[in-house]
C-alpha atoms as a PDB file:
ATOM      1  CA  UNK A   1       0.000   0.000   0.000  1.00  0.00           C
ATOM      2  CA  UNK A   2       2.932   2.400   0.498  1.00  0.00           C
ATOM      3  CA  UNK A   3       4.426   1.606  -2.454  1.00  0.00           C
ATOM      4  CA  UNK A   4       1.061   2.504  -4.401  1.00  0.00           C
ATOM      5  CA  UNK A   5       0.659   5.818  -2.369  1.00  0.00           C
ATOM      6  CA  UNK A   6       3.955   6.580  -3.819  1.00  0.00           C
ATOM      7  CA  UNK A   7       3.314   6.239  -7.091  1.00  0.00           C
ATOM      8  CA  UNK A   8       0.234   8.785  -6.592  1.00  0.00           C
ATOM      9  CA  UNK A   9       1.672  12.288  -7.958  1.00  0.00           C
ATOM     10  CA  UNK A  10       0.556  15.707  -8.002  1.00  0.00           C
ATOM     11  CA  UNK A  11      -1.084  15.591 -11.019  1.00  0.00           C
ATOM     12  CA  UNK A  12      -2.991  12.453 -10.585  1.00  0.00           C
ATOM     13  CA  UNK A  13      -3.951  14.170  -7.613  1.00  0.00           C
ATOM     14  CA  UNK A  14      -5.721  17.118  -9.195  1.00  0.00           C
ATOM     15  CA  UNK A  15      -6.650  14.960 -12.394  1.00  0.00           C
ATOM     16  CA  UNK A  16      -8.896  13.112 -10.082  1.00  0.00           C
ATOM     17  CA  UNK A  17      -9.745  16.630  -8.238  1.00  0.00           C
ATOM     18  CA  UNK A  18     -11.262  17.765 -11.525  1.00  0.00           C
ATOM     19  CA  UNK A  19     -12.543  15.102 -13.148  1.00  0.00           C
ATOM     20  CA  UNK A  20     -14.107  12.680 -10.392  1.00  0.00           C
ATOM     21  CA  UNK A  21     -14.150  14.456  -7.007  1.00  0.00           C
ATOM     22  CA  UNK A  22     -15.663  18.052  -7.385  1.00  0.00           C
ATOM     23  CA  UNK A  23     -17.660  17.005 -10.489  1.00  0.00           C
ATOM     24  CA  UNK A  24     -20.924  16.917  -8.694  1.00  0.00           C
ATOM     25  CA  UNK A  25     -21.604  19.966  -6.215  1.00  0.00           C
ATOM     26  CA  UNK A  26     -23.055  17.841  -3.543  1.00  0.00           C
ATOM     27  CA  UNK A  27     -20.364  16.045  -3.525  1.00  0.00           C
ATOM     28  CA  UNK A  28     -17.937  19.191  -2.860  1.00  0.00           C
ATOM     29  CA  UNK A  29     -20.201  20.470  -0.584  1.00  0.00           C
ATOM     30  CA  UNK A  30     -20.597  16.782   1.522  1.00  0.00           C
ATOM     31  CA  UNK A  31     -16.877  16.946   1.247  1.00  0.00           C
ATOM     32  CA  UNK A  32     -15.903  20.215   2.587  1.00  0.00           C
ATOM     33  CA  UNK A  33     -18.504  19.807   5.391  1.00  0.00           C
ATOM     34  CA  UNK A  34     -17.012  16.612   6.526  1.00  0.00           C
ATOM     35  CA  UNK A  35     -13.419  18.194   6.783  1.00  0.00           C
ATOM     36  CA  UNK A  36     -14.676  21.862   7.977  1.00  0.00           C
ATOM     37  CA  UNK A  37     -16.846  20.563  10.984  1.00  0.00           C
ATOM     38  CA  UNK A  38     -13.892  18.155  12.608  1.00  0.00           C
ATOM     39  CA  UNK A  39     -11.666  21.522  12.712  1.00  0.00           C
ATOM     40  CA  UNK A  40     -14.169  23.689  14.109  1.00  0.00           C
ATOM     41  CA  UNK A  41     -16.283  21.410  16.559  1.00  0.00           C
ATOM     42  CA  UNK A  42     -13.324  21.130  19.238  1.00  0.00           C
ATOM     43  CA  UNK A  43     -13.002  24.850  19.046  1.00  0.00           C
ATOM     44  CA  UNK A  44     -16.643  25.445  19.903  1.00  0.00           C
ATOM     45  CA  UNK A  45     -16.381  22.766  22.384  1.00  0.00           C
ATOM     46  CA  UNK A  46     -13.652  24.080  23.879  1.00  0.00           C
ATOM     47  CA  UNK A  47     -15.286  27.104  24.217  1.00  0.00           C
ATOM     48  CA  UNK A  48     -18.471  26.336  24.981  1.00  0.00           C
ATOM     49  CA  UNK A  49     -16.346  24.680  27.947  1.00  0.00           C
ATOM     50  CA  UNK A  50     -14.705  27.622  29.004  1.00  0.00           C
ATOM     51  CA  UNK A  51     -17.730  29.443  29.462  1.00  0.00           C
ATOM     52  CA  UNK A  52     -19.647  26.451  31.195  1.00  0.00           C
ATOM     53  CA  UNK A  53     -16.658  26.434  33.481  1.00  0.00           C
ATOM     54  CA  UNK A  54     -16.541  30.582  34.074  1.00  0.00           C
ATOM     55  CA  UNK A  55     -20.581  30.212  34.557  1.00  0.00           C
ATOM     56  CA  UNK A  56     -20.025  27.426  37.197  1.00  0.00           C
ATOM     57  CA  UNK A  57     -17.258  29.940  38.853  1.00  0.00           C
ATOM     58  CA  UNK A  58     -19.947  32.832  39.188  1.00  0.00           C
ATOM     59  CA  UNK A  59     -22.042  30.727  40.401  1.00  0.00           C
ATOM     60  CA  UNK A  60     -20.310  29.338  42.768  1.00  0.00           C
ATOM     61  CA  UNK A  61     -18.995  32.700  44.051  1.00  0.00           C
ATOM     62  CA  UNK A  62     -22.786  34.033  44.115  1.00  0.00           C
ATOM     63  CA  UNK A  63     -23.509  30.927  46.108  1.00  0.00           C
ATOM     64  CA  UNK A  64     -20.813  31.960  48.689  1.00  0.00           C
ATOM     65  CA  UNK A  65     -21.432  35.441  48.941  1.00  0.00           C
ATOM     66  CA  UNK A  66     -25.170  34.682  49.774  1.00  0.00           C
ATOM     67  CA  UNK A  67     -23.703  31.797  52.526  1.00  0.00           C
ATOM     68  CA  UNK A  68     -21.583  34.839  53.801  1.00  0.00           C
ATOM     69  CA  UNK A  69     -24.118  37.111  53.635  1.00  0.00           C
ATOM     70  CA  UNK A  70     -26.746  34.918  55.510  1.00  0.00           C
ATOM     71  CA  UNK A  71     -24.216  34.081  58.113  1.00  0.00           C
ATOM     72  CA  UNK A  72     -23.458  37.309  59.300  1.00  0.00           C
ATOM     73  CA  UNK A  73     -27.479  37.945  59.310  1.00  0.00           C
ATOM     74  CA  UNK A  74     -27.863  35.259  61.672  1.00  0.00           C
ATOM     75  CA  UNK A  75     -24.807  36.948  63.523  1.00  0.00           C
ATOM     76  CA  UNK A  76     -25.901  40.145  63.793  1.00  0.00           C
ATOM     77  CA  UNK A  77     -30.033  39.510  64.323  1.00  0.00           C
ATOM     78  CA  UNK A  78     -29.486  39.315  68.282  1.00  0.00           C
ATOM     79  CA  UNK A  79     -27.740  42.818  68.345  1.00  0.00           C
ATOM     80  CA  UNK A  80     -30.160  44.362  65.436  1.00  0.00           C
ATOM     81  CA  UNK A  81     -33.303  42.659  68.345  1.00  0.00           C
ATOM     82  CA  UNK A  82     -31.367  44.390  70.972  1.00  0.00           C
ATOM     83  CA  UNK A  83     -30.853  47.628  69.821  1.00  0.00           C
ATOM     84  CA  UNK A  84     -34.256  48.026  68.221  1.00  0.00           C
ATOM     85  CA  UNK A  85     -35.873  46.898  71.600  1.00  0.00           C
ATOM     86  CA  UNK A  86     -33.665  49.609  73.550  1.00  0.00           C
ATOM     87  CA  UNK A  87     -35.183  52.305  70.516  1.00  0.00           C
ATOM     88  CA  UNK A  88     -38.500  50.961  71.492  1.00  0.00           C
ATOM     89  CA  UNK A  89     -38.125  51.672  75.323  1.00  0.00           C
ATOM     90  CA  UNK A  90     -36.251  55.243  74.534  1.00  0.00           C
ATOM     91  CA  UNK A  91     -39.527  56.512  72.267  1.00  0.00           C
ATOM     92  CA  UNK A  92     -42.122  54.643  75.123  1.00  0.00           C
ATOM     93  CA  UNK A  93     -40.196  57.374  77.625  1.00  0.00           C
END
């Protein structure tokens, strides 16, 4: 088989090119859409990666902020009950 490939030259090469392979438009167009999608699809799916990931990273720093947020709520009610009681008492006076 490598000896046959050998043989092959550049001007069988675009004989068959003009004459057999790009004859038929459907068959230029199947052609170049099988070789055009490989190259691009990892590209998009890289990047459609990338952006999952930074998504998942906002998220995830949303969902922390809110955890900190709520935490120091739940720190800070007591004083907030406190201090609002003692307002309540000052305007009762």
């Amino acid at each position: 088989m490598v000896k046959e490939i050998q043989k092959v030259t550049v001007e069988d090469i675009e004989k068959f090119r003009k004459e057999k392979l790009f004859s038929a438009p459907s068959v230029s167009v199947q052609v170049y859409s099988q070789l055009a999608v490989p190259k691009e699809g990892p590209l998009q799916t890289h990047a459609a990666a990338a952006a999952a990931q930074q998504q998942r990273q906002l998220l995830l720093q949303q969902l922390q902020q809110q955890q900190f947020e709520q935490q120091l709520e739940q720190q800070l009610q007591p004083q907030l009950q406190q201090k609002l009681a003692q307002q309540q008492q000052h305007v009762l006076m």
